[in-house]
N, C-alpha and C. Protein backbone atom coordinates (compact mmCIF):
# COMPACT_ATOMS: atom_id res chain seq x y z
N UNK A 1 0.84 -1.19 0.00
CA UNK A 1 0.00 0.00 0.00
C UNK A 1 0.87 1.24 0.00
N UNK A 2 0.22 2.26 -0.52
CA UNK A 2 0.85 3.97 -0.67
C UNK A 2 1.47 4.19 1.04
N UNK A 3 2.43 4.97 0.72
CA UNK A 3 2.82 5.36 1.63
C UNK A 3 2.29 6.58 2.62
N UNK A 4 1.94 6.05 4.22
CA UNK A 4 1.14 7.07 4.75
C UNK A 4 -0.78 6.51 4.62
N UNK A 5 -0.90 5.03 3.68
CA UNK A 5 -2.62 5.55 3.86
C UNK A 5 -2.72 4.51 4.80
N UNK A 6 -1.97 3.35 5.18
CA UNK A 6 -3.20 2.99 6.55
C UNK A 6 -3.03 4.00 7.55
N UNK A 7 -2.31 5.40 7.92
CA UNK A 7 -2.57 6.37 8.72
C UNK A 7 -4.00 6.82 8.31
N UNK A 8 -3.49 7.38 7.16
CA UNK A 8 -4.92 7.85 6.58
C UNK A 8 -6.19 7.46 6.99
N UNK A 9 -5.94 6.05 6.42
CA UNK A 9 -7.79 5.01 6.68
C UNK A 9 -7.86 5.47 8.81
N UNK A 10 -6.91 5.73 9.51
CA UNK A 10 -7.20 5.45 10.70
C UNK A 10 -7.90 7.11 10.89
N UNK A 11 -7.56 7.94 10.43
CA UNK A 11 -7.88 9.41 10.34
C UNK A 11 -9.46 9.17 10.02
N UNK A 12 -9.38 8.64 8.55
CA UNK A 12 -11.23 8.71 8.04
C UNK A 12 -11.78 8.17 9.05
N UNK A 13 -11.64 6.70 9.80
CA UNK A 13 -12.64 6.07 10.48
C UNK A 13 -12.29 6.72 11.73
N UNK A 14 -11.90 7.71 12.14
CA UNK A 14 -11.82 8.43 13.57
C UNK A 14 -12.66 9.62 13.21
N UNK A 15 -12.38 10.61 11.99
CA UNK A 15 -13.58 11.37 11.38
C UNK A 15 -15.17 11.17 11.38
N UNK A 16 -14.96 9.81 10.53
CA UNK A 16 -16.28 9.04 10.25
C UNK A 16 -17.23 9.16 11.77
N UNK A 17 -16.78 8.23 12.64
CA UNK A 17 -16.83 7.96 13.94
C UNK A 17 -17.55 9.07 15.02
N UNK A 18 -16.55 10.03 14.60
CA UNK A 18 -17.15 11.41 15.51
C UNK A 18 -18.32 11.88 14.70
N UNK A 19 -18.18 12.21 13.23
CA UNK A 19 -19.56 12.92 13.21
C UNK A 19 -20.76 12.03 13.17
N UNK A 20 -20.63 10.33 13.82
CA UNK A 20 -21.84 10.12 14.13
C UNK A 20 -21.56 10.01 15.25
N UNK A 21 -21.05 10.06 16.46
CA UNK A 21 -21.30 10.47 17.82
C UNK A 21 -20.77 9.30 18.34
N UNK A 22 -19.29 8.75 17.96
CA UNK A 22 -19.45 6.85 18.46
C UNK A 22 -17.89 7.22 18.56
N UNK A 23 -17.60 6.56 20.19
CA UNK A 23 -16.51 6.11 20.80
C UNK A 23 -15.43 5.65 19.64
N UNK A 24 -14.14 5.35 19.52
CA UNK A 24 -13.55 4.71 19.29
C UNK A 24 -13.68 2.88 19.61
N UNK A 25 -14.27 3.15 21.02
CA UNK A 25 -14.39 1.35 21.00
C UNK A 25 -15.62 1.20 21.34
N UNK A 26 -16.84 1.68 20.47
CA UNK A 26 -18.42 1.03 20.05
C UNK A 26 -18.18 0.66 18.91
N UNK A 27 -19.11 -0.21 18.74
CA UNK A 27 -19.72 -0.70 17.13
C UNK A 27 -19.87 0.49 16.58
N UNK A 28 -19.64 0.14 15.07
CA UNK A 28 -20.24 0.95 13.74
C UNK A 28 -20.93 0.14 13.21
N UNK A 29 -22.42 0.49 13.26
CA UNK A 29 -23.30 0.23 12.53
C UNK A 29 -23.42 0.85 10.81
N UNK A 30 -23.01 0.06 10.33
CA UNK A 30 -22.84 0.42 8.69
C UNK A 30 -23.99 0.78 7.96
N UNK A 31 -25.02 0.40 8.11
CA UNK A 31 -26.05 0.88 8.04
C UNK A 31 -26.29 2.80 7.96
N UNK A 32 -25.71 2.38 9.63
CA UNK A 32 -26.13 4.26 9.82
C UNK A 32 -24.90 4.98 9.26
N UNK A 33 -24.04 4.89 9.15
CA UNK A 33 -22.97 5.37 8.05
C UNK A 33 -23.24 5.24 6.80
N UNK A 34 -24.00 4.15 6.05
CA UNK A 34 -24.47 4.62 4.54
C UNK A 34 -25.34 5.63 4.57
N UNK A 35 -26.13 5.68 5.79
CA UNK A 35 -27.26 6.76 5.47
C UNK A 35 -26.59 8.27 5.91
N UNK A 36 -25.69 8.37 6.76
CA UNK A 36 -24.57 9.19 6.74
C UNK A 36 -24.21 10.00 5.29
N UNK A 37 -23.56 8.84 4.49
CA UNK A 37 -23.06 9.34 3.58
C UNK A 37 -24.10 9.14 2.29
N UNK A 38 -25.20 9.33 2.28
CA UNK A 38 -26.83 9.02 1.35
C UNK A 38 -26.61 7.97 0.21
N UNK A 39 -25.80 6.88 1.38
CA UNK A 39 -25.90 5.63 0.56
C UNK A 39 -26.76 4.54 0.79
N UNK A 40 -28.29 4.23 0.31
CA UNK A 40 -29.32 3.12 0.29
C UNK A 40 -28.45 1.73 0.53
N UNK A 41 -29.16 0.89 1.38
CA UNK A 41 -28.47 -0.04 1.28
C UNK A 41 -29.46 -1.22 1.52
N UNK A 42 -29.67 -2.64 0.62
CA UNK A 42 -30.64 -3.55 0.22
C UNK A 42 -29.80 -4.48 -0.10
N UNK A 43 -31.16 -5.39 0.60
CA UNK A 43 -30.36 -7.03 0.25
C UNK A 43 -31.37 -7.43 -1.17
N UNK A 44 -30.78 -8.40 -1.78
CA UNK A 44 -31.81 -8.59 -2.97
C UNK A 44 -33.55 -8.68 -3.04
N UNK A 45 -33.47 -8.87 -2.04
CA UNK A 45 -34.89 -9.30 -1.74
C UNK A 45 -35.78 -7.79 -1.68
N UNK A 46 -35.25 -6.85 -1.73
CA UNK A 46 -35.44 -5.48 -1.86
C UNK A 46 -35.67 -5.12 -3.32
N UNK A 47 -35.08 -5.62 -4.08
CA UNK A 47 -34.59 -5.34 -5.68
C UNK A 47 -36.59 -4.97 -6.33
N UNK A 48 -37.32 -4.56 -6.70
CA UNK A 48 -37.88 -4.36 -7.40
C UNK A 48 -37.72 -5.05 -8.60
N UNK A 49 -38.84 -5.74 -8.70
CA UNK A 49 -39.13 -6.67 -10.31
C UNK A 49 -37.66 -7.29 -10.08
N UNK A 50 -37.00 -7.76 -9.22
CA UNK A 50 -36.10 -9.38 -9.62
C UNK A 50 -37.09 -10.46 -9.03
N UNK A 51 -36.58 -11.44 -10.42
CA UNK A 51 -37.02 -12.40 -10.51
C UNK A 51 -36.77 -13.62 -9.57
N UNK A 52 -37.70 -14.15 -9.23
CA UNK A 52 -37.54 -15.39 -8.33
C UNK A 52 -36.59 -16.56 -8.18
N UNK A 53 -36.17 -16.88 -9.92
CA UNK A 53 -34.98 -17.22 -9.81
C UNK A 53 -34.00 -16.57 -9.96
N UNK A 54 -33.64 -15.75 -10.65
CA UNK A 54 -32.62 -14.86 -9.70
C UNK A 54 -32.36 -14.26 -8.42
N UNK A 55 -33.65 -14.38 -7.84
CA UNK A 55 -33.00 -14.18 -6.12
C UNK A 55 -32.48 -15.66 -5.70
N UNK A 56 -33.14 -16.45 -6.30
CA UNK A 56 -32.92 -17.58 -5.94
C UNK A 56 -31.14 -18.31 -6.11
N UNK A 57 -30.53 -17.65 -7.34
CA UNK A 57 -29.33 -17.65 -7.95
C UNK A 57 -28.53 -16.87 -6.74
N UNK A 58 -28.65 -15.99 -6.45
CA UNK A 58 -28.21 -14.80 -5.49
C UNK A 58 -27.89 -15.42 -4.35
N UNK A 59 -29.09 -15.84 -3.48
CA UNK A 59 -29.08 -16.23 -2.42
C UNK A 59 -28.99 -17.59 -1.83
N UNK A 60 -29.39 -18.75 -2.58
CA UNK A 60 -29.33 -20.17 -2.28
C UNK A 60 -28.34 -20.30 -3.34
N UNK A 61 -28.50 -20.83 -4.51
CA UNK A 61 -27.62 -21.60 -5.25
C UNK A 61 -26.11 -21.21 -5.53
N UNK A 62 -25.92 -19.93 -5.73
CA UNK A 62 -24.50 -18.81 -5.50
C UNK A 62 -24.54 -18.15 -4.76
N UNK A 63 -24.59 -18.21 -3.49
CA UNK A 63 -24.43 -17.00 -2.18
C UNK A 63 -23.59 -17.01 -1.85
N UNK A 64 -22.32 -18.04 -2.51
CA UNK A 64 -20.83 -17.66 -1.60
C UNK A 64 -19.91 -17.05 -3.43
N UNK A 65 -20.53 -16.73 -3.98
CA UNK A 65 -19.84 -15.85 -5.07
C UNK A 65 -19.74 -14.29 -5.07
N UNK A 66 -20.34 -13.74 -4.10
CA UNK A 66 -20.57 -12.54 -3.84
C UNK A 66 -20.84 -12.13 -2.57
N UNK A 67 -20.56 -11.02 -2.17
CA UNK A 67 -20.99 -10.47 -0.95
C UNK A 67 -21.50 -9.32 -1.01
N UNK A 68 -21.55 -8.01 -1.97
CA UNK A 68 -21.72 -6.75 -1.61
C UNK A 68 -22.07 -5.82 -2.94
N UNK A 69 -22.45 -4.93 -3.49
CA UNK A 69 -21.67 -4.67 -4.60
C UNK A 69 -22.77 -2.88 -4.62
N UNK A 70 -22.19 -2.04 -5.01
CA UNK A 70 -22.63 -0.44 -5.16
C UNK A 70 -22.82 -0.47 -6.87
N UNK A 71 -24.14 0.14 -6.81
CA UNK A 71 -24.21 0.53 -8.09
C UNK A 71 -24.63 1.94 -8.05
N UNK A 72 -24.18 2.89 -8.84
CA UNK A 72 -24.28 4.37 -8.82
C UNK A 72 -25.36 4.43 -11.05
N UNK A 73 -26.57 5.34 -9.96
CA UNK A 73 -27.46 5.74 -11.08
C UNK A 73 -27.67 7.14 -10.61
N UNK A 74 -27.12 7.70 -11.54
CA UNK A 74 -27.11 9.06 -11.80
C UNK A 74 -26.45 9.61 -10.73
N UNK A 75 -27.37 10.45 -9.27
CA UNK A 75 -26.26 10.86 -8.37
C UNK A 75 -26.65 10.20 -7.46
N UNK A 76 -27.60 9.32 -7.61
CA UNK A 76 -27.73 7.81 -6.20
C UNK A 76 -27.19 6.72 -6.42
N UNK A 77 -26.68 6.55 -5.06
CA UNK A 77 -25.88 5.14 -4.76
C UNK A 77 -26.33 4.17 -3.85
N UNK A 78 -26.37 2.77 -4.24
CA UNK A 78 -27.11 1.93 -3.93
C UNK A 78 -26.18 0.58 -3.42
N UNK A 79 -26.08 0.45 -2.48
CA UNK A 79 -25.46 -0.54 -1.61
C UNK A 79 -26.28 -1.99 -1.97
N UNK A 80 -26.40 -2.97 -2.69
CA UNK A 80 -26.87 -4.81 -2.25
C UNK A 80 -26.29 -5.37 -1.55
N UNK A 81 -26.22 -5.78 -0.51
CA UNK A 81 -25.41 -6.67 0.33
C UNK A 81 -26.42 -7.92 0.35
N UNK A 82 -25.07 -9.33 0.38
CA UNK A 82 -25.91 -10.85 0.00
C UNK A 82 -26.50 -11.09 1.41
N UNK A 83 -27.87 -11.09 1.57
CA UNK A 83 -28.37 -11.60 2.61
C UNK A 83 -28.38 -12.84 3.25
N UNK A 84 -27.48 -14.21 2.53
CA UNK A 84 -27.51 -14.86 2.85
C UNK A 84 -26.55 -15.22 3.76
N UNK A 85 -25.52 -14.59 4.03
CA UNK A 85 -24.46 -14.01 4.74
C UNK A 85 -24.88 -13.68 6.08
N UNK A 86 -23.54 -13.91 7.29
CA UNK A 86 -24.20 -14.06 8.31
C UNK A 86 -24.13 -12.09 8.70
N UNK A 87 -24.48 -11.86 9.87
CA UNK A 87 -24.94 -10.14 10.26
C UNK A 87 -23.43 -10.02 9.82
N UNK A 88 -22.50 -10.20 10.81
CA UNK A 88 -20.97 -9.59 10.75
C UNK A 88 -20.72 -9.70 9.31
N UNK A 89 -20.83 -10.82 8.28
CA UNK A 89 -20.03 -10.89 7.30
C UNK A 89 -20.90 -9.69 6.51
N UNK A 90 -22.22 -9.31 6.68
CA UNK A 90 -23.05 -8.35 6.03
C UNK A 90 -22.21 -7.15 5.96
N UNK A 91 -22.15 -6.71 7.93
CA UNK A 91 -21.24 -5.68 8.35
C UNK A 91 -19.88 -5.51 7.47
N UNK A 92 -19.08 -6.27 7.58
CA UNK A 92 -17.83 -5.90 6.45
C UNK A 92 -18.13 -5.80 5.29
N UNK A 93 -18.92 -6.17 4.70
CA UNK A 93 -19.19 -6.19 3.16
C UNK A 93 -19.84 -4.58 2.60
N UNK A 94 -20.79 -4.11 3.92
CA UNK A 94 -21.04 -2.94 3.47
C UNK A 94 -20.17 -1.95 3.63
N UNK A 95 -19.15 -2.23 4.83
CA UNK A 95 -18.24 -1.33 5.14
C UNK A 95 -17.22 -1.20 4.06
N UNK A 96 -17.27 -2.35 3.23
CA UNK A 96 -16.00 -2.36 2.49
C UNK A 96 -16.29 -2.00 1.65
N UNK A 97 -17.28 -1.52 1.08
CA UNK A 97 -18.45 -1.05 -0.05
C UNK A 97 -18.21 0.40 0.24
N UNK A 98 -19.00 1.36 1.26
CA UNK A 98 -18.42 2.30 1.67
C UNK A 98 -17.00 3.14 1.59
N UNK A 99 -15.99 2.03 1.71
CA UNK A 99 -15.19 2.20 1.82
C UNK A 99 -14.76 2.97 0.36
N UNK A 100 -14.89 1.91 -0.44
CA UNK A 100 -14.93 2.40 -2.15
C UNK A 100 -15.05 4.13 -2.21
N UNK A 101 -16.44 4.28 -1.72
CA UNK A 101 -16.68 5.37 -1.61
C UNK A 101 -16.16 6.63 -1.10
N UNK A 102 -15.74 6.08 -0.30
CA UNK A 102 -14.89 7.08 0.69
C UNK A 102 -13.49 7.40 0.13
N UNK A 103 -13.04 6.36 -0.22
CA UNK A 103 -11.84 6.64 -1.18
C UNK A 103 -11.76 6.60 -2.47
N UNK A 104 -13.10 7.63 -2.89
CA UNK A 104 -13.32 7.86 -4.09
C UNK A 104 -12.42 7.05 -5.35
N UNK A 105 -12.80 5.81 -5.13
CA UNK A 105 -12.71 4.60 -6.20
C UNK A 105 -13.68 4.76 -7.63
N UNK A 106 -12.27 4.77 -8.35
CA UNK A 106 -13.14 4.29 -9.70
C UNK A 106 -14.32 3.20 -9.85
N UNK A 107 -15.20 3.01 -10.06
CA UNK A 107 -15.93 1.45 -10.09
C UNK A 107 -15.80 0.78 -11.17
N UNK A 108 -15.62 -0.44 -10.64
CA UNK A 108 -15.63 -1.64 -11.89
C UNK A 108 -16.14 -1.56 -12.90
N UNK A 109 -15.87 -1.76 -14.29
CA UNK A 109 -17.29 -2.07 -15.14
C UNK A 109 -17.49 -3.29 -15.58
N UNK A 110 -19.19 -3.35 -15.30
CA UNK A 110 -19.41 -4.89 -15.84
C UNK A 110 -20.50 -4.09 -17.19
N UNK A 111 -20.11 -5.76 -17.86
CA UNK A 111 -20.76 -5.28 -18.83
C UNK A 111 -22.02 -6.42 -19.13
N UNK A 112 -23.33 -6.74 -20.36
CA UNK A 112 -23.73 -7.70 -20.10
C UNK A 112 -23.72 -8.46 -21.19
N UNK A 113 -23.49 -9.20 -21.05
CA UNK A 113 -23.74 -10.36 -22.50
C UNK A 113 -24.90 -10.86 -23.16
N UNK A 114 -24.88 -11.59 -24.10
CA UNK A 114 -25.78 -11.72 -25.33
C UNK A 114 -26.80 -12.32 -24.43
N UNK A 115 -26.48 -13.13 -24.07
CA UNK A 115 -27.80 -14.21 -23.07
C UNK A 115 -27.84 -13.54 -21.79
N UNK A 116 -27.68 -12.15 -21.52
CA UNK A 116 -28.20 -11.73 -20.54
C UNK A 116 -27.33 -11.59 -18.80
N UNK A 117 -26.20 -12.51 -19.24
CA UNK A 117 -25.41 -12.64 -17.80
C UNK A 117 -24.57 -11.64 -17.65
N UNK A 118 -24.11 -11.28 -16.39
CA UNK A 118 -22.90 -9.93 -16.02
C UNK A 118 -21.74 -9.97 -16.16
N UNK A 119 -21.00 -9.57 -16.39
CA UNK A 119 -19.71 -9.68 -16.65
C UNK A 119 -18.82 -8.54 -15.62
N UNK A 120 -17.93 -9.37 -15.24
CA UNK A 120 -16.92 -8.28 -14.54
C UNK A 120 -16.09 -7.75 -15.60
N UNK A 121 -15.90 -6.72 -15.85
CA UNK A 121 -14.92 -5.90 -17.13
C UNK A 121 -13.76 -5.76 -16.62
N UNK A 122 -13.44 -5.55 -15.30
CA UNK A 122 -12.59 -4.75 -14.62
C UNK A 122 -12.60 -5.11 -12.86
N UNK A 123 -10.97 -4.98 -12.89
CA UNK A 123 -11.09 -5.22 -11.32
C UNK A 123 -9.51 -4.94 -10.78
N UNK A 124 -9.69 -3.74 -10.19
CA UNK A 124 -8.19 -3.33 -9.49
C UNK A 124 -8.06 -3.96 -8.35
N UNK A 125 -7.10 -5.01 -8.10
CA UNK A 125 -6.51 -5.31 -6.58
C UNK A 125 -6.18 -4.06 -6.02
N UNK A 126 -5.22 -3.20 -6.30
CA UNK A 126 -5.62 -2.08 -5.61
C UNK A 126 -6.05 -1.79 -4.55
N UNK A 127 -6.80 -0.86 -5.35
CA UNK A 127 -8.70 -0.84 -4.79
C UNK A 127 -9.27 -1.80 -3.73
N UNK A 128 -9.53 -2.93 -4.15
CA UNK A 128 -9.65 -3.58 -3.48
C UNK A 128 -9.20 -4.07 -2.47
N UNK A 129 -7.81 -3.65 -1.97
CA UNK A 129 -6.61 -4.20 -0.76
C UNK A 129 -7.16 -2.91 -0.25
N UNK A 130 -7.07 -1.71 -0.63
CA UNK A 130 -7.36 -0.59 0.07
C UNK A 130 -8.93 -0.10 0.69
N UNK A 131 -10.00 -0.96 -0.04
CA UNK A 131 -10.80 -0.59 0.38
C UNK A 131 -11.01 -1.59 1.67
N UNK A 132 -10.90 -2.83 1.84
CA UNK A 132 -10.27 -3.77 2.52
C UNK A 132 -9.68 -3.30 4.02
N UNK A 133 -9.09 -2.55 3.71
CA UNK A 133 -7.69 -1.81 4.73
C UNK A 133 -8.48 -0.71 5.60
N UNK A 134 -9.63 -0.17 4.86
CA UNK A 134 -10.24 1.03 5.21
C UNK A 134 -11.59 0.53 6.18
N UNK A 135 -11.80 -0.58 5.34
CA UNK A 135 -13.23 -1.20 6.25
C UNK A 135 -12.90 -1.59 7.42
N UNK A 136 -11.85 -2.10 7.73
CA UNK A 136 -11.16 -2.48 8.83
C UNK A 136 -11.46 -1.54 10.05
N UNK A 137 -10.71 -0.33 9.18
CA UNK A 137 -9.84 0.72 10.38
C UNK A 137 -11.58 1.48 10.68
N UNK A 138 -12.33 0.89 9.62
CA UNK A 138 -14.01 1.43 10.03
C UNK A 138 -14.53 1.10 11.41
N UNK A 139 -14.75 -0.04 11.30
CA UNK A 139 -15.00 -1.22 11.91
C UNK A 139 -14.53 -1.24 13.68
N UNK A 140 -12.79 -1.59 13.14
CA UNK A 140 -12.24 -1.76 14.22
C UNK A 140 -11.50 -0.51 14.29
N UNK A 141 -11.15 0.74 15.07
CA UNK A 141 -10.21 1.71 14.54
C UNK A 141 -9.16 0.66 15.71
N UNK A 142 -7.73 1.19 14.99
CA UNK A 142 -6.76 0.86 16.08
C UNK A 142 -6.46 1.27 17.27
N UNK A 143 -6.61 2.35 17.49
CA UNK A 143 -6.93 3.12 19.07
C UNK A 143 -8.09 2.18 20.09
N UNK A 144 -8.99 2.55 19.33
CA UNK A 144 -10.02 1.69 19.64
C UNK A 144 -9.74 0.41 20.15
N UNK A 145 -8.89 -0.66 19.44
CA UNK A 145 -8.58 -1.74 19.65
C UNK A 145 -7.64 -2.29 20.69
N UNK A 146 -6.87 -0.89 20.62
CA UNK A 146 -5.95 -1.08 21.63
C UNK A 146 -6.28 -0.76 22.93
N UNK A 147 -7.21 0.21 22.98
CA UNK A 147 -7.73 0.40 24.48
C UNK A 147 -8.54 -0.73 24.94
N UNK A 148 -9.56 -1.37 24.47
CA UNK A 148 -10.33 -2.75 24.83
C UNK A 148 -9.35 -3.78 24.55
N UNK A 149 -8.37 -4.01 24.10
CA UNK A 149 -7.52 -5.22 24.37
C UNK A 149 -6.78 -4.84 25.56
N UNK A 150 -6.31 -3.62 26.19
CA UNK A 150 -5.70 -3.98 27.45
C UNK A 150 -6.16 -4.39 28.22
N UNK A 151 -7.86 -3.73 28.54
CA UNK A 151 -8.89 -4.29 29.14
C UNK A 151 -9.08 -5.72 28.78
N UNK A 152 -9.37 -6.31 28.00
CA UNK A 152 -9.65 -7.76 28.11
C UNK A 152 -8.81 -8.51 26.44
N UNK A 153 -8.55 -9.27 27.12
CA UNK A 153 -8.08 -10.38 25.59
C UNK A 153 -8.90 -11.50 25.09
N UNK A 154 -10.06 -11.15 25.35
CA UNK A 154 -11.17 -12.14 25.14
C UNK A 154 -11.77 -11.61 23.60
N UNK A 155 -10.98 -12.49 23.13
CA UNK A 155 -11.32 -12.24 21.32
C UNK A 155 -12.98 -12.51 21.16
N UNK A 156 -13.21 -12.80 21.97
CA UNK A 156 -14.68 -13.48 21.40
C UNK A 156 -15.73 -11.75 21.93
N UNK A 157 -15.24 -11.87 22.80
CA UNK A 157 -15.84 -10.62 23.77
C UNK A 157 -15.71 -9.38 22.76
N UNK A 158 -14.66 -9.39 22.57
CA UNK A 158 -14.37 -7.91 21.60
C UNK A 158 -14.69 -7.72 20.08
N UNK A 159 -15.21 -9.11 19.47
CA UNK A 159 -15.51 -9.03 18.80
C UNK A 159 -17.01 -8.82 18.39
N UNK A 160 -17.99 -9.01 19.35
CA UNK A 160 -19.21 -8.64 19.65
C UNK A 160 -19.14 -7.19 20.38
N UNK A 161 -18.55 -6.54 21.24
CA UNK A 161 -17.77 -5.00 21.47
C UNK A 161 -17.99 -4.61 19.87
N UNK A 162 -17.46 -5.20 18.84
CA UNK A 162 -16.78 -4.17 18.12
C UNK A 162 -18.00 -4.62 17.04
N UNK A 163 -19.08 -5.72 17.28
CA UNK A 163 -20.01 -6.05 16.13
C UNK A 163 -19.58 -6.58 14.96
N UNK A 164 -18.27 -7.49 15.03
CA UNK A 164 -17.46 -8.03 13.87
C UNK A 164 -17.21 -9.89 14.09
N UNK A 165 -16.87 -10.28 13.53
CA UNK A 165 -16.49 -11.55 13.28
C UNK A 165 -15.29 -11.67 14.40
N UNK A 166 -15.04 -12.93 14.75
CA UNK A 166 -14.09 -13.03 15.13
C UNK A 166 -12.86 -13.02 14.45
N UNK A 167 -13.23 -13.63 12.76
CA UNK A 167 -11.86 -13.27 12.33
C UNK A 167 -11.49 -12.21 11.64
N UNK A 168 -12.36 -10.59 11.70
CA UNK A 168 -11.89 -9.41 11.51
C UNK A 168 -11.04 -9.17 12.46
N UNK A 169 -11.56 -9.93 13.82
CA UNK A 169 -10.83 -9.03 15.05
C UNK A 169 -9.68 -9.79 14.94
N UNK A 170 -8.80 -10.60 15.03
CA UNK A 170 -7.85 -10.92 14.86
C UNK A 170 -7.52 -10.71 13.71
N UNK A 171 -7.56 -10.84 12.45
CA UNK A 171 -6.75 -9.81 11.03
C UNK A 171 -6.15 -8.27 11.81
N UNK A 172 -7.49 -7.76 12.46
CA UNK A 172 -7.33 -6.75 12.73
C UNK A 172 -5.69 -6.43 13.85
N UNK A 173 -5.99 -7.45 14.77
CA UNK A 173 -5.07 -7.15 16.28
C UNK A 173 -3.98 -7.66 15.31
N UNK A 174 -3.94 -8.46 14.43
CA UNK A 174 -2.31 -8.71 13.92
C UNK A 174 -1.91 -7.79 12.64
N UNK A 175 -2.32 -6.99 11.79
CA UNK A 175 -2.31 -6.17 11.08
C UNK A 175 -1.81 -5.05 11.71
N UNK A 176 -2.65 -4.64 12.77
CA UNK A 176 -2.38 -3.36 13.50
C UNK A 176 -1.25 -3.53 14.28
N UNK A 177 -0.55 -4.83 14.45
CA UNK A 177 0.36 -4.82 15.72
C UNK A 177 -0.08 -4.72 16.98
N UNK A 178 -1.71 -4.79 17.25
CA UNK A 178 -2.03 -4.08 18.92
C UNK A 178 -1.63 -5.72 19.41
N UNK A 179 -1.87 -6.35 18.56
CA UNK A 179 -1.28 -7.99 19.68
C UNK A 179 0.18 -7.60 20.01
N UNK A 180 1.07 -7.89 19.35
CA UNK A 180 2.09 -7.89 19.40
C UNK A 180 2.75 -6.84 20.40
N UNK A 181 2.33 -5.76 20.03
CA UNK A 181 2.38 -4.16 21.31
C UNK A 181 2.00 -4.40 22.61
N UNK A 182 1.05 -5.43 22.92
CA UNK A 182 0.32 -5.89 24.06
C UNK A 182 1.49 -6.82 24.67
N UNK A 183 1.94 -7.87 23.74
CA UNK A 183 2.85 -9.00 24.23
C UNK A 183 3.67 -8.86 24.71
N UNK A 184 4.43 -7.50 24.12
CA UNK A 184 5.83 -6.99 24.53
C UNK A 184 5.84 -6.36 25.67
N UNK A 185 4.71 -5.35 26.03
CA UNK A 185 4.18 -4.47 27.14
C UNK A 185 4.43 -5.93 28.12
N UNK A 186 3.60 -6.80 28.41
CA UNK A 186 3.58 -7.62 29.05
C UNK A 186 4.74 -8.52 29.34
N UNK A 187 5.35 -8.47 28.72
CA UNK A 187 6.81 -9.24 28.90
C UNK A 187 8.00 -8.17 29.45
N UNK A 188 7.68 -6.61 29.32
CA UNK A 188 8.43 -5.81 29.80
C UNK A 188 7.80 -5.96 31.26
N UNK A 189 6.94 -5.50 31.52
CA UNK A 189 6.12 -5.52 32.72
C UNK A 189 7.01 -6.80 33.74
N UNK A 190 6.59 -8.14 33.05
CA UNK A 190 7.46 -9.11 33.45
C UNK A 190 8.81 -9.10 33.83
N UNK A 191 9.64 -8.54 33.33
CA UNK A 191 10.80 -8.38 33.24
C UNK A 191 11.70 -7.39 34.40
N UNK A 192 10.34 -6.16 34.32
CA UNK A 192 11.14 -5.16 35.85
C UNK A 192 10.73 -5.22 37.13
């Protein structure tokens, strides 16, 4: 990644954070941050005139091919997140969606084919590592993380604290170093 942006991503989601009125170590409800930033957000089952088997495609037969995806019509933006997905994995998916947004990302283009199916045109890793990086620091900020991990090391605990999966919260504590910062603290502690 660029040099200087996981500071960055920790800046936006400390920004983000305050102007909706939320601690460093509460949940972000992604939800109320799309509507924050006047982004709609629907699971298929929302979709107007889709078809039965295509929700059906969506949600039972391919629900682990997708998780999330923004489509922008005209100057509205429209969040789908796969409902078949559990709450937390919902939670990252919109955050990471958002995220796009926030770091004013080009969007993909798909295009559609003769018989009607979607096509991905385009797809920056990039982008994608960064928007990734940003949902995170949404989610979990590192401050945040580090103050409730001194308090408790109960991954399970903090990960319901923070309204995430358990394995955001650990990507997270080893990404950020707050494990490792914790270990050493504790072994100095030990030591004098």
């Amino acid at each position: 990644m660029r040099r200087g942006f996981k500071s960055l991503c920790e800046r936006i989601a400390e920004s983000k954070r305050r102007e909706l009125g939320l601690e460093l170590t509460q949940p972000l409800d992604p939800h109320a941050l799309a509507a924050h930033l006047d982004v709609m957000v629907w699971k298929p089952e929302d979709v107007p005139g889709l078809k039965a088997d295509s929700l059906s495609q969506l949600v039972q037969r391919d629900s682990d091919s997708w998780s999330a995806v923004t489509l922008r019509v005209e100057q509205a933006q429209l969040t789908i997140v796969n409902s078949a997905h559990s709450p937390t994995r919902q939670t990252s998916s919109i955050a990471h969606e958002l995220a796009h947004l926030l770091l004013e990302h080009e969007p993909d283009r798909i295009d559609l084919s003769e018989d009607g199916h979607l096509l991905l045109s385009s797809f920056e890793r990039d982008q994608e590592d960064e928007a990734t990086w940003l949902a995170g620091a949404l989610l979990v900020p590192r401050e945040g993380l580090r103050r409730a991990f001194y308090r408790s090391k109960n991954e399970q605990l903090l990960a319901s604290q923070f309204g995430v999966s358990v394995q955001l919260l650990q990507w997270r504590l080893r990404m950020t170093g707050v494990a490792l910062q914790a270990r050493r603290a504790r072994s100095f502690k030990a030591r004098a």
